[in-house]
C-alpha atoms as a PDB file:
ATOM      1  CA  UNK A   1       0.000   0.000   0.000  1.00  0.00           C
ATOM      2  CA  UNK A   2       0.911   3.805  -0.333  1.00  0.00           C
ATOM      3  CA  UNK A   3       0.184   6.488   1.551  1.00  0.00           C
ATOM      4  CA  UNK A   4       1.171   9.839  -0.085  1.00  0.00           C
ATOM      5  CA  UNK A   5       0.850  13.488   1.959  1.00  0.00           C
ATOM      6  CA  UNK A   6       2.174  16.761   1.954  1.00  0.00           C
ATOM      7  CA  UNK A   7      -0.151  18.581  -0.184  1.00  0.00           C
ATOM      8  CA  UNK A   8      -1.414  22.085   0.348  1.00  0.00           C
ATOM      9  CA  UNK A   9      -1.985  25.615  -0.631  1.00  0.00           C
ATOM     10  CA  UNK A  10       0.319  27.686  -1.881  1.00  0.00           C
ATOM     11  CA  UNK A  11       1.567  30.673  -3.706  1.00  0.00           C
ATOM     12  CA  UNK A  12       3.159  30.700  -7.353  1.00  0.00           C
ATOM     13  CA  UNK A  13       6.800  30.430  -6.902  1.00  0.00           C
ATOM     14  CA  UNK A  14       6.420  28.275  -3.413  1.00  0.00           C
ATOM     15  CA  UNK A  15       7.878  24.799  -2.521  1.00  0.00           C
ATOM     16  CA  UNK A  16       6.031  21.894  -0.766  1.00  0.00           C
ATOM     17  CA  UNK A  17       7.256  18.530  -0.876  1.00  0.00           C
ATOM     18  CA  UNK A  18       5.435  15.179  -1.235  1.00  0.00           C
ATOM     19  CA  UNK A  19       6.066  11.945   0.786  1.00  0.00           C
ATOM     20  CA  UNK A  20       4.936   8.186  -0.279  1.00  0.00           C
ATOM     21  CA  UNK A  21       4.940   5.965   2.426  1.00  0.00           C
ATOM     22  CA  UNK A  22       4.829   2.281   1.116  1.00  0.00           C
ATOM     23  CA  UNK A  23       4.110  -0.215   3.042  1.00  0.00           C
ATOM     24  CA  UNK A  24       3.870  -3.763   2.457  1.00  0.00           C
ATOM     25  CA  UNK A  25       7.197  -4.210   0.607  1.00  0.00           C
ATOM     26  CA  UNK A  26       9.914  -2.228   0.346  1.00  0.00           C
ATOM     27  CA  UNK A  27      11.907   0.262  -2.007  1.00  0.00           C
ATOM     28  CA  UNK A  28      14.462  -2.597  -3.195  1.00  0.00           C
ATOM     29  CA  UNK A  29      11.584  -4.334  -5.196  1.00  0.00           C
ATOM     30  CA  UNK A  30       9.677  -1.504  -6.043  1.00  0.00           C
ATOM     31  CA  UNK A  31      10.013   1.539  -8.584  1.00  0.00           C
ATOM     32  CA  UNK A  32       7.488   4.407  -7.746  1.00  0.00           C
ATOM     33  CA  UNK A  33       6.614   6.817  -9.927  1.00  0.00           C
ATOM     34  CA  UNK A  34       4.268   9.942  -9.269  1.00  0.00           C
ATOM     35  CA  UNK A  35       1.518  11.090 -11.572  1.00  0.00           C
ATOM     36  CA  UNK A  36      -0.798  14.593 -11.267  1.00  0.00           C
ATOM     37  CA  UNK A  37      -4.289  14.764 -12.790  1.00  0.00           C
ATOM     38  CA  UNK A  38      -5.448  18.177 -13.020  1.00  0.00           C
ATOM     39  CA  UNK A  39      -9.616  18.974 -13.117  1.00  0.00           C
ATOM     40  CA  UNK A  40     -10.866  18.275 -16.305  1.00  0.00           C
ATOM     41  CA  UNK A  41      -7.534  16.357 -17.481  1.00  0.00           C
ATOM     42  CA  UNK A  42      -6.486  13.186 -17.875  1.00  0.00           C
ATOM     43  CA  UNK A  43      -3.961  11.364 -15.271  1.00  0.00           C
ATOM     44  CA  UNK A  44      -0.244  11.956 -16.520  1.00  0.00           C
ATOM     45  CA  UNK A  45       3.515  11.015 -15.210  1.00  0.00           C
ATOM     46  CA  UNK A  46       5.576  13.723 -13.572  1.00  0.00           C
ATOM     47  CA  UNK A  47       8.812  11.181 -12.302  1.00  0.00           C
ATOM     48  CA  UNK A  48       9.789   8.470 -11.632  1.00  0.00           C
ATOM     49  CA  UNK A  49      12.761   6.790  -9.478  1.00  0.00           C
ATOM     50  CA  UNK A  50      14.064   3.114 -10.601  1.00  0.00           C
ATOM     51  CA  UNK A  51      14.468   0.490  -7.714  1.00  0.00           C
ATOM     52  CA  UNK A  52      17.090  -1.111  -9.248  1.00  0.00           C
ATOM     53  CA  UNK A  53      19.695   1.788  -9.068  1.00  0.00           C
ATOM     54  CA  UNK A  54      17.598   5.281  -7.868  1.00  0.00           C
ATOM     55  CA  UNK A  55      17.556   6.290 -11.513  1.00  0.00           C
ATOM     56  CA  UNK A  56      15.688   9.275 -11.911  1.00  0.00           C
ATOM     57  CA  UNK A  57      13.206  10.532 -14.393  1.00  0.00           C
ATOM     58  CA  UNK A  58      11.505  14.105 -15.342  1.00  0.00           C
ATOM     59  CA  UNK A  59       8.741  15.386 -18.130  1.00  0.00           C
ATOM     60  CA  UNK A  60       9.797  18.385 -19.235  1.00  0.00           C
ATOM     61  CA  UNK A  61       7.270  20.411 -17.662  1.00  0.00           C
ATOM     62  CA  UNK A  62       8.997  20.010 -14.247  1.00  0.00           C
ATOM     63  CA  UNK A  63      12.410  19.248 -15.036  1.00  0.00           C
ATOM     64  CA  UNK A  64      14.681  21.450 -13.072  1.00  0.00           C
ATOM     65  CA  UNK A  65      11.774  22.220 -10.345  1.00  0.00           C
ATOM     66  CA  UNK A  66      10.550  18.701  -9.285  1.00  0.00           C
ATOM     67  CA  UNK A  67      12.843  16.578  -7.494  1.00  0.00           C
ATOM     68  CA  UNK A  68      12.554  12.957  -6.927  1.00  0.00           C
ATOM     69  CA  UNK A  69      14.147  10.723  -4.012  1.00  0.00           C
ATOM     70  CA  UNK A  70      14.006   8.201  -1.623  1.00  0.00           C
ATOM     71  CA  UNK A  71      15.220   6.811   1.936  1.00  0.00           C
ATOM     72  CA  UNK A  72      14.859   3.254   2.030  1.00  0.00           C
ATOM     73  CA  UNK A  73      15.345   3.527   5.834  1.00  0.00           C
ATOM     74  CA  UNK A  74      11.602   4.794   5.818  1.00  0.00           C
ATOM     75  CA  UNK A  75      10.635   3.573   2.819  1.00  0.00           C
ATOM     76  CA  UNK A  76       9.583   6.390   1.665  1.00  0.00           C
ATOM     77  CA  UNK A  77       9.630   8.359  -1.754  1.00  0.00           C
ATOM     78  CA  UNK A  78       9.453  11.972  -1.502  1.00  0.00           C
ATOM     79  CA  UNK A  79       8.903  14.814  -4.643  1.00  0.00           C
ATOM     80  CA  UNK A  80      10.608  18.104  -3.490  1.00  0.00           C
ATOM     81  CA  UNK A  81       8.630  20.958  -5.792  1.00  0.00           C
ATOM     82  CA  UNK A  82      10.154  24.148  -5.911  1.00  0.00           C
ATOM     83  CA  UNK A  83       9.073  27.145  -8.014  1.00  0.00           C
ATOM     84  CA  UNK A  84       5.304  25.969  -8.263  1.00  0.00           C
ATOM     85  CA  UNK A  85       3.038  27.479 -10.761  1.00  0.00           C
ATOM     86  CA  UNK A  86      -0.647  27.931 -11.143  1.00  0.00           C
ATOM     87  CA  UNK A  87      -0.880  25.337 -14.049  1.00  0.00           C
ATOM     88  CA  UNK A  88       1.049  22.508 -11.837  1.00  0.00           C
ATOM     89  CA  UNK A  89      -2.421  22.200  -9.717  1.00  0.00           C
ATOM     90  CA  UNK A  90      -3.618  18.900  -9.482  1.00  0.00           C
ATOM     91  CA  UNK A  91      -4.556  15.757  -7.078  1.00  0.00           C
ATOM     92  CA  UNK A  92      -0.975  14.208  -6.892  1.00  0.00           C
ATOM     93  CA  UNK A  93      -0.573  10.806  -6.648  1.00  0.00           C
ATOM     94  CA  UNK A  94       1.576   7.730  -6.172  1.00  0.00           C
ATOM     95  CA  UNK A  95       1.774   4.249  -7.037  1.00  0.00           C
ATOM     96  CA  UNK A  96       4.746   1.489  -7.635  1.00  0.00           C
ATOM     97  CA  UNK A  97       5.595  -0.915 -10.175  1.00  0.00           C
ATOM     98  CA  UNK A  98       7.690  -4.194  -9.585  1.00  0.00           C
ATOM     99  CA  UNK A  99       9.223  -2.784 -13.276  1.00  0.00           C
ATOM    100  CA  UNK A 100      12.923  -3.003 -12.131  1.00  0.00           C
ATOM    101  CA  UNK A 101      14.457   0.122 -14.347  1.00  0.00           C
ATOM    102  CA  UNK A 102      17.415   1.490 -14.277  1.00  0.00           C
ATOM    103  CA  UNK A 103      21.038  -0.023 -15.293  1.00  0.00           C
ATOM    104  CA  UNK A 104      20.637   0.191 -18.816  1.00  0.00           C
ATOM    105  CA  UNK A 105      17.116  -1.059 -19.056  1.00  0.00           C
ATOM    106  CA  UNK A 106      13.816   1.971 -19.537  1.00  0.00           C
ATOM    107  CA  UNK A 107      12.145   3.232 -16.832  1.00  0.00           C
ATOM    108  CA  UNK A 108       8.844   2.826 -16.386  1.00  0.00           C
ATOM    109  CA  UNK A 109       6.859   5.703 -17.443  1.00  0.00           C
ATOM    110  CA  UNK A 110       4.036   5.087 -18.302  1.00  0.00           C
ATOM    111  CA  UNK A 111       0.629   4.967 -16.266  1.00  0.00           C
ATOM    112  CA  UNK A 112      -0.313   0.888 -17.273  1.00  0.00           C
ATOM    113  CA  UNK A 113       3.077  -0.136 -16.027  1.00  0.00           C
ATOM    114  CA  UNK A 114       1.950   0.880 -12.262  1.00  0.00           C
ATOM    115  CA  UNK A 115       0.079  -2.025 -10.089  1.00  0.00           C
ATOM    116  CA  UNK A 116      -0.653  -0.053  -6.916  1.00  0.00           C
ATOM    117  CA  UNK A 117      -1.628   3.439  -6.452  1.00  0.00           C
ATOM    118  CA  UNK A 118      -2.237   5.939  -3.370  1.00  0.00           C
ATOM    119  CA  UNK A 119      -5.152   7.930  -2.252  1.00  0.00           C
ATOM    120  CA  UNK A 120      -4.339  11.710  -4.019  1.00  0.00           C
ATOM    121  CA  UNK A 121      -2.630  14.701  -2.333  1.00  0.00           C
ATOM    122  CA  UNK A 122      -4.212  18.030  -3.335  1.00  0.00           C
ATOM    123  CA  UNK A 123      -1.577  20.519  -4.675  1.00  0.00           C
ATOM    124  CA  UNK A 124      -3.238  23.793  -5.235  1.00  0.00           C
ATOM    125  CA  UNK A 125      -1.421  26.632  -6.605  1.00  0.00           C
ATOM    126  CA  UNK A 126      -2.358  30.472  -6.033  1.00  0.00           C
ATOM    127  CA  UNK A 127      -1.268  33.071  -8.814  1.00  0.00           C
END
């Protein structure tokens, strides 16, 4: 199971950052990956962070602001967002994949790759 919090309200330009408990099994099996879906939208992937090695991966639309990591000691999965802007408002969520990844094979990417998800995490984003 996942659990993912840290949600909120804030203004454009402000930081929050996400956590993914997971629960159940642990990071060395599992890549998680985190996916927004904004009102009226459909679901998309944001990042993603390989079990196999910690590989990372961005879209391009928050490359550079988004940060993906992980502390296996918790087994947790956290997405540090910095420089928020109106348009990155959506119910975040989390899910994980047994998809390995990583060390020369693709990450997983793509929303039918995930087997588990988490309850959403309302980002909300003030101009």
């Amino acid at each position: 199971q996942l659990q993912a919090s840290g949600g909120g309200l804030v203004h454009s330009g402000g930081s929050l950052r996400l956590s993914c408990e997971v629960s159940g099994s642990t990071l060395d099996y599992l890549s998680i990956g985190w996916f927004r879906q904004a009102p009226g939208a459909e679901r998309e992937g944001i990042s993603c962070i390989s079990s196999n090695d910690g590989q990372t991966h961005y879209v391009d639309s928050v490359n550079g602001r988004f940060t993906i990591s992980r502390d296996k000691d918790k087994n947790t999965v956290y997405l540090q967002m910095n420089d928020l802007k109106p348009e990155d408002t959506a119910l975040y969520y989390c899910a994980f994949t047994y998809i390995f990844g990583g060390a020369g094979y693709p990450l997983p990417t793509e929303i039918y790759q995930y087997d588990v998800w988490g309850q959403g995490a309302q980002v909300t984003v003030s101009s």
